[in-house]
Protein backbone atom coordinates (compact mmCIF):
# COMPACT_ATOMS: atom_id res chain seq x y z
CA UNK A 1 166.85 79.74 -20.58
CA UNK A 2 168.72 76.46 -21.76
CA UNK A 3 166.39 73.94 -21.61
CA UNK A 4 167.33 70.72 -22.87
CA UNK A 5 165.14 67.75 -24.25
CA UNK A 6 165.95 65.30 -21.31
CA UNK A 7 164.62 68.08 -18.86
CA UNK A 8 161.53 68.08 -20.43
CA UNK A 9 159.45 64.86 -19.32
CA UNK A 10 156.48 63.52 -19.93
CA UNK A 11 152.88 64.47 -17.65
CA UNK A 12 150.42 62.04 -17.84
CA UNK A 13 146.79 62.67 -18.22
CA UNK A 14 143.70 60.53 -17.46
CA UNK A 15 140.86 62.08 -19.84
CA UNK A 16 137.67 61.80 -18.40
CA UNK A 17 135.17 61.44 -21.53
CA UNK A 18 131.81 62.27 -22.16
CA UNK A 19 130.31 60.12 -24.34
CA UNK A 20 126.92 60.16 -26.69
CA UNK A 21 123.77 58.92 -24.40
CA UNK A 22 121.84 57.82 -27.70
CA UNK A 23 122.81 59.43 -31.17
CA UNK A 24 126.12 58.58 -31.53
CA UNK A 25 126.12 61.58 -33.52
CA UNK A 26 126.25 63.70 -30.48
CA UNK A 27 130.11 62.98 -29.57
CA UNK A 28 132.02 66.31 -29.93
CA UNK A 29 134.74 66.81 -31.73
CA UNK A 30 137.51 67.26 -29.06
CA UNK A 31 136.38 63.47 -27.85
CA UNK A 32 137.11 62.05 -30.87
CA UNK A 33 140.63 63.30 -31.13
CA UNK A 34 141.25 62.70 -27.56
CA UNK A 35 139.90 59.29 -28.36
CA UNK A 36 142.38 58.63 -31.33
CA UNK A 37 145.24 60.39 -29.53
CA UNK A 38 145.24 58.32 -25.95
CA UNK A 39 147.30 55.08 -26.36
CA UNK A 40 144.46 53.59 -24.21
CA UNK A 41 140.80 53.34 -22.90
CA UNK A 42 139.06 51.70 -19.93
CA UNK A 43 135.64 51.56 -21.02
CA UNK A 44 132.93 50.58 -19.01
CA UNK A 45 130.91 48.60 -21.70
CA UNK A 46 133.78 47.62 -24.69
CA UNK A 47 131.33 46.36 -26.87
CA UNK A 48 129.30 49.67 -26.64
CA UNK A 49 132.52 52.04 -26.68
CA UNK A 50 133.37 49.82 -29.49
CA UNK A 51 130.23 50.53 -31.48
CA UNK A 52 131.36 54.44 -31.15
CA UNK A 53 135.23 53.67 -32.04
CA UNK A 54 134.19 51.65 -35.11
CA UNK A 55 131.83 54.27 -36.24
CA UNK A 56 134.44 57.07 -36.64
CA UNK A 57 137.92 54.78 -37.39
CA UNK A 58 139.25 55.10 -34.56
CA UNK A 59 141.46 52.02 -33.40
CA UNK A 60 142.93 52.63 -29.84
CA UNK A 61 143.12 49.80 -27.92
CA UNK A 62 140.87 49.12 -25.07
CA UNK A 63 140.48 48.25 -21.48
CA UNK A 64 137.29 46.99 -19.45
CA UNK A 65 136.40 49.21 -16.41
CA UNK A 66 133.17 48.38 -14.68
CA UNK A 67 131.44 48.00 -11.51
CA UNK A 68 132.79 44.67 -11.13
CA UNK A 69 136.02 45.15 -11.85
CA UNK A 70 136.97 48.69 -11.11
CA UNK A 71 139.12 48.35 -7.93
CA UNK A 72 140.83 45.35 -9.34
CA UNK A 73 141.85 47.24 -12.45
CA UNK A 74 142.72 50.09 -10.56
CA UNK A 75 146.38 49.82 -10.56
CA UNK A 76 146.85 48.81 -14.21
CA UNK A 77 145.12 51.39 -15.78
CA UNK A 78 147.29 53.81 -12.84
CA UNK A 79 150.73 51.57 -14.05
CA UNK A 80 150.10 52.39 -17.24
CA UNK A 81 149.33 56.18 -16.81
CA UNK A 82 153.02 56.48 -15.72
CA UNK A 83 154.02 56.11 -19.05
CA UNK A 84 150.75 57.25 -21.51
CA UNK A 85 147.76 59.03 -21.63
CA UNK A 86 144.51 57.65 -20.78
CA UNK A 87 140.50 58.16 -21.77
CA UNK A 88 138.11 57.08 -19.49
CA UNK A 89 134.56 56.33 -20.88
CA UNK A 90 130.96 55.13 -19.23
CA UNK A 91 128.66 53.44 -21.18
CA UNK A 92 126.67 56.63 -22.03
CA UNK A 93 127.45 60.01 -20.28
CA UNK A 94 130.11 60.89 -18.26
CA UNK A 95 131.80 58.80 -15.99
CA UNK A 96 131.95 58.97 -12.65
CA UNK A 97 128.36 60.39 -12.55
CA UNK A 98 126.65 57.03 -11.10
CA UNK A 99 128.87 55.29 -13.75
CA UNK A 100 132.03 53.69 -12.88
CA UNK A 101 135.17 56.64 -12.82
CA UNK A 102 135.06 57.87 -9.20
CA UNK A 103 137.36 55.69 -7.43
CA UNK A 104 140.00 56.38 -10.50
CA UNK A 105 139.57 59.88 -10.75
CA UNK A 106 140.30 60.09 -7.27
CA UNK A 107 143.41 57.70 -7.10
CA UNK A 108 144.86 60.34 -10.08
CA UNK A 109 144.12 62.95 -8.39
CA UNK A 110 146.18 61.78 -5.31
CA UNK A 111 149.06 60.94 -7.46
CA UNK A 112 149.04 64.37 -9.25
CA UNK A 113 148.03 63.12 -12.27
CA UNK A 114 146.30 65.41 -14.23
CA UNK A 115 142.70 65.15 -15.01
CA UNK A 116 141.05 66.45 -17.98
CA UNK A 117 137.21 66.53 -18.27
CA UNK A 118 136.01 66.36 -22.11
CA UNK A 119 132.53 67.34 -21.41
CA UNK A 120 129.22 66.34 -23.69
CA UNK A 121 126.27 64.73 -23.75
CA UNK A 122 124.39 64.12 -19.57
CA UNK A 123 121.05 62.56 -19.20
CA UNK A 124 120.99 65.17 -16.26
CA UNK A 125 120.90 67.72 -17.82
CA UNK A 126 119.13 67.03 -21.17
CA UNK A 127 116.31 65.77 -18.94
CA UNK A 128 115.83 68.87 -16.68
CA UNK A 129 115.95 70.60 -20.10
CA UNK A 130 113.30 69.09 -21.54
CA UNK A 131 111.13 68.04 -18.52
CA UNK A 132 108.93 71.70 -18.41
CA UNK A 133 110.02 71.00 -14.80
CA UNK A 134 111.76 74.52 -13.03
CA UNK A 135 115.50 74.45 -13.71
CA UNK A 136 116.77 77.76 -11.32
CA UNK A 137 117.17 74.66 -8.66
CA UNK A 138 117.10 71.52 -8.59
CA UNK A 139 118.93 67.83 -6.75
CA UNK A 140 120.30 64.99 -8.04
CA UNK A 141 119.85 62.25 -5.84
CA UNK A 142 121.53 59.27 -8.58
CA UNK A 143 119.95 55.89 -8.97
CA UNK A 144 117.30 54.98 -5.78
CA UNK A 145 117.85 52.30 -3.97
CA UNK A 146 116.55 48.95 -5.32
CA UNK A 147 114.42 47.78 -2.63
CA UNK A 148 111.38 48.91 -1.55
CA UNK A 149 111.99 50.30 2.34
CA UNK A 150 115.41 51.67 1.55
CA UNK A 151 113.76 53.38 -1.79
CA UNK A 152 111.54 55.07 0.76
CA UNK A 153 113.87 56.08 3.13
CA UNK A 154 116.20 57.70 0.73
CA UNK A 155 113.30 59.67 -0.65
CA UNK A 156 111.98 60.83 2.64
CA UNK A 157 114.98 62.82 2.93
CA UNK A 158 113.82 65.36 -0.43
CA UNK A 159 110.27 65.68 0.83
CA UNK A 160 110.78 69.01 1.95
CA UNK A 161 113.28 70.33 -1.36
CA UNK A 162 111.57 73.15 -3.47
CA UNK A 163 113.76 72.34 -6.37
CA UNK A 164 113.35 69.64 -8.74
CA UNK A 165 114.68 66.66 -8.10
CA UNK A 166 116.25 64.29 -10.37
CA UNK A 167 116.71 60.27 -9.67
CA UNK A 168 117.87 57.72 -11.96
CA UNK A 169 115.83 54.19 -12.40
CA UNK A 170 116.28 50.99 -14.08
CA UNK A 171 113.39 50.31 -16.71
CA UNK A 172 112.43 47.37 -14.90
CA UNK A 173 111.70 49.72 -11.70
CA UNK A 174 110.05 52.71 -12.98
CA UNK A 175 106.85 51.51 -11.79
CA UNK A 176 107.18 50.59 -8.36
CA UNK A 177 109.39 53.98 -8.05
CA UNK A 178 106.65 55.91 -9.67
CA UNK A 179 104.44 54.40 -7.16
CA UNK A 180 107.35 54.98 -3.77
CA UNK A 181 107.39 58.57 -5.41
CA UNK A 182 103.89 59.41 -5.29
CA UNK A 183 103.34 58.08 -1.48
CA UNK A 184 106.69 59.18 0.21
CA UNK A 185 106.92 62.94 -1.75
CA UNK A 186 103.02 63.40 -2.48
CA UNK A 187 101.07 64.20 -5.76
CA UNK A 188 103.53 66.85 -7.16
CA UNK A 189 104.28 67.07 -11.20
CA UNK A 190 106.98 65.04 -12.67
CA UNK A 191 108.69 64.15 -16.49
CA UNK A 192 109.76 60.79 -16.85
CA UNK A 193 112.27 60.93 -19.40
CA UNK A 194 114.48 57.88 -21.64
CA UNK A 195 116.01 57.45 -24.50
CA UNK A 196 117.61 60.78 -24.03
């Protein structure tokens, strides 16, 4: 084969990153050199991602990439992964797993630009883990609903599932969702887990 260097061209890759969800101690290894290595990062929370970067030296520039702002921002951060590598981050966890990430994982995807999970630290999981709650099946339904009828309704639709079933709440919720819980799916044992 004669393959020359002007043949060979570059394939970008948007890096989906797991990130710690507490410790920051519990960031693997591969993360960290992904995060040196990408010339970029659209972070959901800078000032948190920023926290992590500054505790291991690690100086890539970054890029906001919230809720707020993600469709917006969706064609720079796609510009720019014509020419470099990317790292997308969430607050805590894995993005695109009710964080922000979805819509530009799927956009890559449709260009046929490779995406890379870097896998690590999920609430998910470490709370099914540690909940003494059966783990051969179980559901994630994501955050509930913030109001109290829709709350309901979504829940009504697990009342029959065997399997555990995980949901996500804001702090500030936990106990009218405890409450929604008990009356739409019945007295049944439950972990409430945080700080995970």
């Amino acid at each position: 084969y004669n393959i020359q260097v002007k043949d060979i061209y570059f394939m970008p890759v948007l890096y989906v990153v797991a990130t710690p969800i507490g410790n920051l101690e519990d960031i693997t290894l591969r993360a960290l050199r992904v995060l040196r290595e990408v010339k970029l990062i659209a972070a959901e929370d800078t000032r948190k991602t920023l926290r992590l970067l500054n505790k291991y030296d690690i100086k890539t520039p970054l890029t906001s990439y919230y809720e707020h702002n993600k469709l917006t921002k969706l064609e720079y951060i796609l510009d720019y992964l014509k020419e470099s590598d990317i790292a997308l981050v969430s607050e805590a966890g894995m993005p695109g797993i009710s964080d922000p990430g979805y819509e530009l994982i799927a956009a890559a995807g449709w260009r046929n630009i490779d995406v890379v999970p870097i896998p690590g630290p999920s609430a998910i999981t470490a709370a099914l883990a540690v909940s003494g709650l059966p783990t051969d099946r179980f559901v994630y339904i994501g955050f509930l609903p913030n109001r109290t009828g829709a709350r309901r309704e979504a829940l009504k639709l697990f009342a029959s599932e065997a399997g555990t079933i995980i949901v996500l709440e804001a702090p500030h919720r936990v106990t009218a969702a405890l409450a929604d819980i008990l009356d739409v799916l019945g007295d049944r044992r439950i972990a409430v887990c945080r700080e995970l």
